[in-house]
PDB file of N, CA and C in Angstrom:
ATOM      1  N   UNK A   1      22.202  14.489 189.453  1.00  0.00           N
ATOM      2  CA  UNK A   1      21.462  15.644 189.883  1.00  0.00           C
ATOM      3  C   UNK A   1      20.116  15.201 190.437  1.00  0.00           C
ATOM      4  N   UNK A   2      19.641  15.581 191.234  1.00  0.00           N
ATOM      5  CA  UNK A   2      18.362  15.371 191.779  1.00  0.00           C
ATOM      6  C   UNK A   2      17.519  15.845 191.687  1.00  0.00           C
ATOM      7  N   UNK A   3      15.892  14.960 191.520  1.00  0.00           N
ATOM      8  CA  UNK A   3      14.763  15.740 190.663  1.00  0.00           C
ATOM      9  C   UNK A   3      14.385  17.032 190.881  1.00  0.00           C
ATOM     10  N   UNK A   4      14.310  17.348 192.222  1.00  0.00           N
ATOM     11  CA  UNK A   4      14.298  18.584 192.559  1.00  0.00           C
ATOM     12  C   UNK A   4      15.060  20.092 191.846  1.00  0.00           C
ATOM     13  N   UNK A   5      16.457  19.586 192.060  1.00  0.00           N
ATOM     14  CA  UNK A   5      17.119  20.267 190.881  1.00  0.00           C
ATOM     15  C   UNK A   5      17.304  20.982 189.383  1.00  0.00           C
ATOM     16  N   UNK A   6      16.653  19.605 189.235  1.00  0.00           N
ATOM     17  CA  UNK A   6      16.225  19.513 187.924  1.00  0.00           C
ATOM     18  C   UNK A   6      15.056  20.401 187.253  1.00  0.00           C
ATOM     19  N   UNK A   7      14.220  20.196 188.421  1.00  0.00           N
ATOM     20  CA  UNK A   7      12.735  21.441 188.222  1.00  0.00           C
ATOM     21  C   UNK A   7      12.080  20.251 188.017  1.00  0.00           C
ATOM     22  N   UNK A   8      11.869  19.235 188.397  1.00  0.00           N
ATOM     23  CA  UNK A   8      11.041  17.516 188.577  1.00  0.00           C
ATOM     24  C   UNK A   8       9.991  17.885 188.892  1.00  0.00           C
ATOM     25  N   UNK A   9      10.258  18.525 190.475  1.00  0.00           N
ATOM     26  CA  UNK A   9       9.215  18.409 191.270  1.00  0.00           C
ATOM     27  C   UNK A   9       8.308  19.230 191.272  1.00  0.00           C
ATOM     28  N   UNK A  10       6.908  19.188 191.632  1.00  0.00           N
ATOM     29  CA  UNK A  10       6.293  20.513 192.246  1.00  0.00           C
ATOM     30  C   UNK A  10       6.161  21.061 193.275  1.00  0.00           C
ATOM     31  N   UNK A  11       5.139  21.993 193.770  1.00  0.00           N
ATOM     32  CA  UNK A  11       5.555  22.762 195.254  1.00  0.00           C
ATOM     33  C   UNK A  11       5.174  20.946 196.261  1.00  0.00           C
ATOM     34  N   UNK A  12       4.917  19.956 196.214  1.00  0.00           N
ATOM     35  CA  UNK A  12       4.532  18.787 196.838  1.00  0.00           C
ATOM     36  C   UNK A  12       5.221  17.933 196.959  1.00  0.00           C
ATOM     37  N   UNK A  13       6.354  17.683 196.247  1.00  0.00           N
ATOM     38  CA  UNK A  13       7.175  16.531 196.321  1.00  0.00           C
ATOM     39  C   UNK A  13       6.794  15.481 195.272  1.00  0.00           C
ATOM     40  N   UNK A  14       6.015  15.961 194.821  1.00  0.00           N
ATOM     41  CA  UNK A  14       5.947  14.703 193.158  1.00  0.00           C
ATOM     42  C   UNK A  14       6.040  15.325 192.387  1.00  0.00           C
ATOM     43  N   UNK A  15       6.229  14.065 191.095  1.00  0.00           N
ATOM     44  CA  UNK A  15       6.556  14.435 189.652  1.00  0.00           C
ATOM     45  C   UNK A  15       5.693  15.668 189.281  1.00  0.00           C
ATOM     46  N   UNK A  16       6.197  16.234 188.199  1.00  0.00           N
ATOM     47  CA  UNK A  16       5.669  17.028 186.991  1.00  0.00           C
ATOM     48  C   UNK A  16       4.540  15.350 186.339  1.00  0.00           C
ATOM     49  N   UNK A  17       3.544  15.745 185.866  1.00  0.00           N
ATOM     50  CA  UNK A  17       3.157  14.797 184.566  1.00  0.00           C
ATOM     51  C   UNK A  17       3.043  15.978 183.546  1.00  0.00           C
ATOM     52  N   UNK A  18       3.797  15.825 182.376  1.00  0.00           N
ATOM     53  CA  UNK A  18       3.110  16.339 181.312  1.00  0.00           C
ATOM     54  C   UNK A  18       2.048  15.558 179.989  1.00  0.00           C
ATOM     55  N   UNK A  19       1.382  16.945 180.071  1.00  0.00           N
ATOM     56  CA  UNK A  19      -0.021  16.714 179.053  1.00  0.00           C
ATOM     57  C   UNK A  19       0.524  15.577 178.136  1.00  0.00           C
ATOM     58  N   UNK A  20      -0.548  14.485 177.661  1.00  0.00           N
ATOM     59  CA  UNK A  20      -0.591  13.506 176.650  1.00  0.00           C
ATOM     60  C   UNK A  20       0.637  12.499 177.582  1.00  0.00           C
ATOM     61  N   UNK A  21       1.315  12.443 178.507  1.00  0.00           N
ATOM     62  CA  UNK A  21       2.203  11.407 178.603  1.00  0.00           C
ATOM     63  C   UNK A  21       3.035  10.890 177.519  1.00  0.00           C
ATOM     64  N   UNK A  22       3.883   9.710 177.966  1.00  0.00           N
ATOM     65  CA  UNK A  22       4.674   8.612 176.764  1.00  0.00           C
ATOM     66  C   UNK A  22       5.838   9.415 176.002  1.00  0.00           C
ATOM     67  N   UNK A  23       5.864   9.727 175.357  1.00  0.00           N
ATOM     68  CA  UNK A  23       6.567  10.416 174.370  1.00  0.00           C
ATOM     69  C   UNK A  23       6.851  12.390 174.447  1.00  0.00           C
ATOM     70  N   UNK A  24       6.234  12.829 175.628  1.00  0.00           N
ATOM     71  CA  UNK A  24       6.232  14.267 176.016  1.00  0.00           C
ATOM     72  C   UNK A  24       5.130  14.774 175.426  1.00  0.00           C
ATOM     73  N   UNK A  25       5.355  16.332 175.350  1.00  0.00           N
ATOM     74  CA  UNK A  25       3.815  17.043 175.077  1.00  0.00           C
ATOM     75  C   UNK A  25       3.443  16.683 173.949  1.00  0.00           C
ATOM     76  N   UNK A  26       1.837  16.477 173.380  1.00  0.00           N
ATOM     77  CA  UNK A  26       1.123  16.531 172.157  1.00  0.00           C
ATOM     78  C   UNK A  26       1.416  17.810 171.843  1.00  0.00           C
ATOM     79  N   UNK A  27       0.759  18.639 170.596  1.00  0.00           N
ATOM     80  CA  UNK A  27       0.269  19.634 169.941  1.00  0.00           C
ATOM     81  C   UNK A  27      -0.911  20.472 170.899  1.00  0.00           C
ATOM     82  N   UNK A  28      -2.236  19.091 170.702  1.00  0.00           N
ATOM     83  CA  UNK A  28      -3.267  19.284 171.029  1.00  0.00           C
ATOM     84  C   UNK A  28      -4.353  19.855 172.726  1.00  0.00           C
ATOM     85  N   UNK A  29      -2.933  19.256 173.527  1.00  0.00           N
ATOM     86  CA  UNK A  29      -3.927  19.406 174.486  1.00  0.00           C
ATOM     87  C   UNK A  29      -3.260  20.497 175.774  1.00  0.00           C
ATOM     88  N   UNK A  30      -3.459  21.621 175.329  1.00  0.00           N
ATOM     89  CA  UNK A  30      -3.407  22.480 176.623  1.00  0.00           C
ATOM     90  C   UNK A  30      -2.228  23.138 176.155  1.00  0.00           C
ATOM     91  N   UNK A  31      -1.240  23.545 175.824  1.00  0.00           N
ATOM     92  CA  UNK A  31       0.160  23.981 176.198  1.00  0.00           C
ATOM     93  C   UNK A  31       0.445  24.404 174.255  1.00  0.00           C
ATOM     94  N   UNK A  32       0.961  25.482 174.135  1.00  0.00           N
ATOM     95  CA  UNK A  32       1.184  25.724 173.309  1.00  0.00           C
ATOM     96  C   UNK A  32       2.308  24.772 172.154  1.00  0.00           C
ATOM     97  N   UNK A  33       2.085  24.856 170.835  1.00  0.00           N
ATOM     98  CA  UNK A  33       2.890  23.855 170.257  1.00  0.00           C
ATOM     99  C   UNK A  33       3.944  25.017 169.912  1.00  0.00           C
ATOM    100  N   UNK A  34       5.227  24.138 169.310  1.00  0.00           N
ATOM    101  CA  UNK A  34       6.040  25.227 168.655  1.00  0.00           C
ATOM    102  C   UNK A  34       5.864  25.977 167.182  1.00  0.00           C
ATOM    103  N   UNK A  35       6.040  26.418 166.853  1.00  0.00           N
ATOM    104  CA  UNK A  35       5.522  27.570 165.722  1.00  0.00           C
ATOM    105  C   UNK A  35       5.238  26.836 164.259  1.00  0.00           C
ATOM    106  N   UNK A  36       6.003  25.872 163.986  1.00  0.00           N
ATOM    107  CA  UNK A  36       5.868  25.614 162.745  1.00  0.00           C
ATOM    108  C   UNK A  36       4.891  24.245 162.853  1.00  0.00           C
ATOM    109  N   UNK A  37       4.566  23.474 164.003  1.00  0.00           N
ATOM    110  CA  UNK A  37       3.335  22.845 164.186  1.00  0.00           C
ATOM    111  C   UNK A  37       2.195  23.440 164.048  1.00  0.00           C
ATOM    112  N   UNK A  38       2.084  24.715 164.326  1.00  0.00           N
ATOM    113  CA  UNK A  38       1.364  25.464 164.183  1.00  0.00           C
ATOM    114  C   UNK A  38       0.178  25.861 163.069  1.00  0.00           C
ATOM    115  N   UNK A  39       1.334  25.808 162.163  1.00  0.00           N
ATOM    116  CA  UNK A  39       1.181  26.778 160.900  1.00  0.00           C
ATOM    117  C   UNK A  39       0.824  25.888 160.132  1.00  0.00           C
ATOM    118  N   UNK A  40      -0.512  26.114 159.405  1.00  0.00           N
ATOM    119  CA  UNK A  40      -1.275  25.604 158.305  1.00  0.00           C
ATOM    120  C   UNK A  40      -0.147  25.291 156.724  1.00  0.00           C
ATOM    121  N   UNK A  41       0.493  24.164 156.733  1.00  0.00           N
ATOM    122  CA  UNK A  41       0.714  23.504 155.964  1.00  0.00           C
ATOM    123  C   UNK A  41       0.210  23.249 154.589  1.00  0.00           C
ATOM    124  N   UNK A  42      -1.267  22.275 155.076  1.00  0.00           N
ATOM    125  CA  UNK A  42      -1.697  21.167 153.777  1.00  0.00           C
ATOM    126  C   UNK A  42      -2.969  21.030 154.265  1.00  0.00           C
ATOM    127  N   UNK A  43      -3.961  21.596 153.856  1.00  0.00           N
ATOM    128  CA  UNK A  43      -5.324  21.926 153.698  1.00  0.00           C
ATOM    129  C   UNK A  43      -6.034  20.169 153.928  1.00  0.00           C
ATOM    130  N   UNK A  44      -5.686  19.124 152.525  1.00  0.00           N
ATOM    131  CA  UNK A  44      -6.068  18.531 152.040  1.00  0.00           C
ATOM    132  C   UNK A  44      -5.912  17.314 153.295  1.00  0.00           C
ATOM    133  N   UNK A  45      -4.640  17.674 154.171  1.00  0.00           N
ATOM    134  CA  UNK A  45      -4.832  16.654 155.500  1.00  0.00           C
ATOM    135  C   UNK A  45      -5.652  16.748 156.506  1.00  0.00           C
ATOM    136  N   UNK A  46      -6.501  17.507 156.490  1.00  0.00           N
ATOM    137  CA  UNK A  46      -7.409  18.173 157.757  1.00  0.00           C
ATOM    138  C   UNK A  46      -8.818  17.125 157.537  1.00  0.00           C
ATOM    139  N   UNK A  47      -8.786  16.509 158.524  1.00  0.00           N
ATOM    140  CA  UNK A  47     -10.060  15.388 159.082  1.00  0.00           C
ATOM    141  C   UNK A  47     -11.203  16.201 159.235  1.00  0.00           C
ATOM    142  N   UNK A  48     -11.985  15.133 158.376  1.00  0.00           N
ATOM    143  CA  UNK A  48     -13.321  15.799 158.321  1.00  0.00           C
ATOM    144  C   UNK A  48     -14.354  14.736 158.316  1.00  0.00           C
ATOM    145  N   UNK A  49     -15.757  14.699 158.946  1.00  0.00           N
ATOM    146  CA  UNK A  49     -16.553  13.762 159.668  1.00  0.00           C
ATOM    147  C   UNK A  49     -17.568  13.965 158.621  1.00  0.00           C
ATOM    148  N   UNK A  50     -17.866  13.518 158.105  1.00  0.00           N
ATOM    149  CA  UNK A  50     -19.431  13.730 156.858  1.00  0.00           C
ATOM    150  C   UNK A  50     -19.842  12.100 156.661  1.00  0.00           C
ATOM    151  N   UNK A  51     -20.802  12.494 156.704  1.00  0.00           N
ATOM    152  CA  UNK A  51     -22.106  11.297 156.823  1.00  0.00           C
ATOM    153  C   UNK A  51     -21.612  10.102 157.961  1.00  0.00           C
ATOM    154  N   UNK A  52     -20.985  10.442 158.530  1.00  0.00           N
ATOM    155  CA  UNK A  52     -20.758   8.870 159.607  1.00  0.00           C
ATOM    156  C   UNK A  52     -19.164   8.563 159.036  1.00  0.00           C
ATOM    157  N   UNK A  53     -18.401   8.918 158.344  1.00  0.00           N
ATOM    158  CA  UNK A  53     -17.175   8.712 157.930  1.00  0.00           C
ATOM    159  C   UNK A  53     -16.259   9.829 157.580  1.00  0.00           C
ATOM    160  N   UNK A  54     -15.333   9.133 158.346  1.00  0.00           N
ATOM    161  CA  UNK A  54     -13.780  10.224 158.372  1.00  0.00           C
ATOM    162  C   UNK A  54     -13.047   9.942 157.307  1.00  0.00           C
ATOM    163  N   UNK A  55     -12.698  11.026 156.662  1.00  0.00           N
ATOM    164  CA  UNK A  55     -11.946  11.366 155.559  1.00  0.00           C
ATOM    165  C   UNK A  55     -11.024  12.327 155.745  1.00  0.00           C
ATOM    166  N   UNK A  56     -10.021  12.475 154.672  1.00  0.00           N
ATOM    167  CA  UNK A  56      -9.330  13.839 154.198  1.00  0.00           C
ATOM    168  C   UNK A  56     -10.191  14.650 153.844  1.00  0.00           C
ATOM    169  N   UNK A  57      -9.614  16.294 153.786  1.00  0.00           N
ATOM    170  CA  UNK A  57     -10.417  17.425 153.548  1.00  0.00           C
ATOM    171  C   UNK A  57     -10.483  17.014 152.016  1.00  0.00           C
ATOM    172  N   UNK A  58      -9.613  16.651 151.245  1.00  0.00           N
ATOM    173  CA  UNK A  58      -9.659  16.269 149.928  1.00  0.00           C
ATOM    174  C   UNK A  58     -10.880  15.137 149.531  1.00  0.00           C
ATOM    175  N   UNK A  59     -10.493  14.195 149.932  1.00  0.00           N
ATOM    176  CA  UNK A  59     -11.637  13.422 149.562  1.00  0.00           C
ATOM    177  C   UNK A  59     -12.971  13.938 149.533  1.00  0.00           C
ATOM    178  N   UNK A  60     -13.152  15.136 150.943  1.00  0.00           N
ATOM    179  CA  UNK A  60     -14.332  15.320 151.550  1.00  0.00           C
ATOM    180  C   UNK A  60     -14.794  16.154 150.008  1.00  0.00           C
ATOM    181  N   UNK A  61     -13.849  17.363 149.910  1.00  0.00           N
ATOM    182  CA  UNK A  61     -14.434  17.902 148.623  1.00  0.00           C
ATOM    183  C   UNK A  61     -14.819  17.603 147.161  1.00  0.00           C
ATOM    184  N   UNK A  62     -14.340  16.130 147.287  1.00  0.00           N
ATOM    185  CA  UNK A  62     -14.508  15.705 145.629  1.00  0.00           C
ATOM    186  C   UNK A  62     -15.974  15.130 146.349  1.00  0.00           C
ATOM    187  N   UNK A  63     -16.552  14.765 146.942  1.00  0.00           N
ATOM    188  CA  UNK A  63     -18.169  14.003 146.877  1.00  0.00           C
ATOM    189  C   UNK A  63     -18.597  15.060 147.376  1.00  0.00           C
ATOM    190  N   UNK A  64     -18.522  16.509 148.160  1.00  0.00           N
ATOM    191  CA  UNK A  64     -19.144  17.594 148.182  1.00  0.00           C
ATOM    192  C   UNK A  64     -19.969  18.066 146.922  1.00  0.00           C
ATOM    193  N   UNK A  65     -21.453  18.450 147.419  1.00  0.00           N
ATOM    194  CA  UNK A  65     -22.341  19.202 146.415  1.00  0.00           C
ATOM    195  C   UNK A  65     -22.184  20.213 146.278  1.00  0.00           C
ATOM    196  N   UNK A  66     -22.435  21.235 145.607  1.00  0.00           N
ATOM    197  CA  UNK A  66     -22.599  22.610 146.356  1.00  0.00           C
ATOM    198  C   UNK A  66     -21.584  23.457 146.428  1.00  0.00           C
ATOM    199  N   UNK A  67     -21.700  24.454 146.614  1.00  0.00           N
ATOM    200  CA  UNK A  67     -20.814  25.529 146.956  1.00  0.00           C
ATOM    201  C   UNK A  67     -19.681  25.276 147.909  1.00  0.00           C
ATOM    202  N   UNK A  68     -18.705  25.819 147.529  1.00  0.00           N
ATOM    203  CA  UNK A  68     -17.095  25.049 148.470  1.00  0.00           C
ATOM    204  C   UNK A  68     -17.099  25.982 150.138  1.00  0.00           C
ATOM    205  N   UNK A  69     -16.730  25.269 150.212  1.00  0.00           N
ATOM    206  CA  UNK A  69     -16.681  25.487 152.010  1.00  0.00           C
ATOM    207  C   UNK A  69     -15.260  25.676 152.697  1.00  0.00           C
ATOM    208  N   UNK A  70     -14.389  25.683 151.363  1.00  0.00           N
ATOM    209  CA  UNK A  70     -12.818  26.023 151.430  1.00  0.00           C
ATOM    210  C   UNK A  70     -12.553  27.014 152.246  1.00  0.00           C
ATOM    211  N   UNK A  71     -12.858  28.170 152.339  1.00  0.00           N
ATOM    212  CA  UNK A  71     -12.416  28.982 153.469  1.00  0.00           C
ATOM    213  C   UNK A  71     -12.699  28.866 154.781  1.00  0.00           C
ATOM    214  N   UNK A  72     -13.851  28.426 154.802  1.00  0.00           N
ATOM    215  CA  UNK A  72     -14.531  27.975 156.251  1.00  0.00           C
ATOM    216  C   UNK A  72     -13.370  26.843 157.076  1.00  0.00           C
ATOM    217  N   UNK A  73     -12.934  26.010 155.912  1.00  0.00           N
ATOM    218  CA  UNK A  73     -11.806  25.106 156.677  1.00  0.00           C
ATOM    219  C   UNK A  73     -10.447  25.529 156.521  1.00  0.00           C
ATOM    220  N   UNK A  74     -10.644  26.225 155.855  1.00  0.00           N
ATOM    221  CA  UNK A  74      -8.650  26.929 156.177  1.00  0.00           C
ATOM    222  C   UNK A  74      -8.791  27.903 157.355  1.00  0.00           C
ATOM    223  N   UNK A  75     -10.071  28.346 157.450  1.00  0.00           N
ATOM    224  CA  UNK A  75      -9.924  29.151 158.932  1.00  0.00           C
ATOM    225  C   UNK A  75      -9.919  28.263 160.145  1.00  0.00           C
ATOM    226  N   UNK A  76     -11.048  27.147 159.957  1.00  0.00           N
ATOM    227  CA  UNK A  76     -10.731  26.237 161.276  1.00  0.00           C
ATOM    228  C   UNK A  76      -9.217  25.737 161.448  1.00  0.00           C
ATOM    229  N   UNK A  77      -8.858  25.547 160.080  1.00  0.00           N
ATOM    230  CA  UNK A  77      -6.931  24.609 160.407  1.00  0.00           C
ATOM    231  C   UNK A  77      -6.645  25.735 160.744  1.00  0.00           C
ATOM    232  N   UNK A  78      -6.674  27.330 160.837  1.00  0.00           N
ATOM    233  CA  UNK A  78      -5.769  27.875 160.796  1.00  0.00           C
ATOM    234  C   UNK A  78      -6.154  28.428 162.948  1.00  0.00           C
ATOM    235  N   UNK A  79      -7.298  28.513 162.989  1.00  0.00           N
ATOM    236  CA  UNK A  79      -7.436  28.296 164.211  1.00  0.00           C
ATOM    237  C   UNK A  79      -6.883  27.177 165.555  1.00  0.00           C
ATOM    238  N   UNK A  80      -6.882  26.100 164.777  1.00  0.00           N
ATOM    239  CA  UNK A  80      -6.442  24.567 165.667  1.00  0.00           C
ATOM    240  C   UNK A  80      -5.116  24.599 165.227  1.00  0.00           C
ATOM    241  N   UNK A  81      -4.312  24.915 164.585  1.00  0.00           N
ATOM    242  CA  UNK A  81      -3.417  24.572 163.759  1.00  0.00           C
ATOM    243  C   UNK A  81      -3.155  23.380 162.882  1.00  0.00           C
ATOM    244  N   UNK A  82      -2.448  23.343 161.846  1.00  0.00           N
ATOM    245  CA  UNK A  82      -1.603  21.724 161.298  1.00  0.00           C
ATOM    246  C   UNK A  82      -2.165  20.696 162.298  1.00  0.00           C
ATOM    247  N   UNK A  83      -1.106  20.288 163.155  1.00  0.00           N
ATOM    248  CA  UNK A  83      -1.514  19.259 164.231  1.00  0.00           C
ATOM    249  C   UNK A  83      -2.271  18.490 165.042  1.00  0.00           C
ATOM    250  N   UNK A  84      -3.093  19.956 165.120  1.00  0.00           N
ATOM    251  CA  UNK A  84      -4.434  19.160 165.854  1.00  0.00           C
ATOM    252  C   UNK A  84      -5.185  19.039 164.738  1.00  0.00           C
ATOM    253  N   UNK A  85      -5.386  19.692 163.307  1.00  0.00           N
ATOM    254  CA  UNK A  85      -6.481  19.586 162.358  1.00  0.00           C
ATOM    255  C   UNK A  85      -6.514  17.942 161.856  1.00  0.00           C
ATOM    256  N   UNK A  86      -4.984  17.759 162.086  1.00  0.00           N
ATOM    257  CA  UNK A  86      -4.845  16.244 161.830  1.00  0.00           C
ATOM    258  C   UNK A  86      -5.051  15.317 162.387  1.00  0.00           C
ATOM    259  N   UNK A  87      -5.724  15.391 163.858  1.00  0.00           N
ATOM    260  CA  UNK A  87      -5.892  14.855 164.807  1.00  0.00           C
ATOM    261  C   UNK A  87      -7.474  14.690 164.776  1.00  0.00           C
ATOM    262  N   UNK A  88      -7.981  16.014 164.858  1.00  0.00           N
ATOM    263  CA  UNK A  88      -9.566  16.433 165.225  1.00  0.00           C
ATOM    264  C   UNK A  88     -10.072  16.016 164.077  1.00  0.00           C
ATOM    265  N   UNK A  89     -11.294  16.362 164.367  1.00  0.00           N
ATOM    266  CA  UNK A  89     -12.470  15.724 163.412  1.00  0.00           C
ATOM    267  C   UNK A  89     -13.328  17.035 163.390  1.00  0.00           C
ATOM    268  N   UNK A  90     -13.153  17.178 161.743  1.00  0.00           N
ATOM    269  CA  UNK A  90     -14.187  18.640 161.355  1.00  0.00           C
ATOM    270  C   UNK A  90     -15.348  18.085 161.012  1.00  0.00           C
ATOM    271  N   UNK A  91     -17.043  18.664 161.955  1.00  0.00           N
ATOM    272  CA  UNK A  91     -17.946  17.994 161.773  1.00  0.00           C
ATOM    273  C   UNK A  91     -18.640  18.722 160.406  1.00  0.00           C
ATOM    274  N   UNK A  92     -18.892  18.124 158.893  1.00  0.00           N
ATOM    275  CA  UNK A  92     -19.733  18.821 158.027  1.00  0.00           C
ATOM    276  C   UNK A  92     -20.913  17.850 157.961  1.00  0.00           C
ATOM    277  N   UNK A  93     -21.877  18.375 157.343  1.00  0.00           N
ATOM    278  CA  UNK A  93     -23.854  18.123 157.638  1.00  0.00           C
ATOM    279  C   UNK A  93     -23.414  17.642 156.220  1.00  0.00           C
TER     280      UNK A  93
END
């Protein structure tokens, strides 16, 4: 079958590239993921940036002072989803 056929091409005569390359679409960048990538999982995997070092959300909360900040990050995972939370970097002061 020929690329064209196929839906390969665009209105130009070259390839499609899809987002992230190599292996097909990421999660993260541009294009919706499928539903259960989506969906907030596991709290405790969500990357988080405090003092100059990346951690788990878990780790982050056992050397946390202070009042918990737990909802604040189940709303960001639940905004980015699973996938990208695992990817991105949540910045805390």
């Amino acid at each position: 079958m020929r690329a064209q056929e196929q839906g390969l091409l665009n209105g130009r005569g070259s390839r499609r590239r899809w987002w992230g390359g190599g292996g097909g679409r990421r999660a993260c960048q541009g294009r919706a993921a499928p539903v259960d990538e989506r969906f907030l999982k596991d709290l405790d995997r969500v990357l988080v940036l405090h003092r100059r070092a990346v951690m788990p959300y878990a780790a982050y909360a056992r050397k946390r002072r202070g009042p918990s900040d737990e909802r604040e990050v189940e709303q960001y995972a639940r905004l980015v989803g699973q996938a990208c939370a695992e990817r991105m970097l949540l910045y805390r002061a």
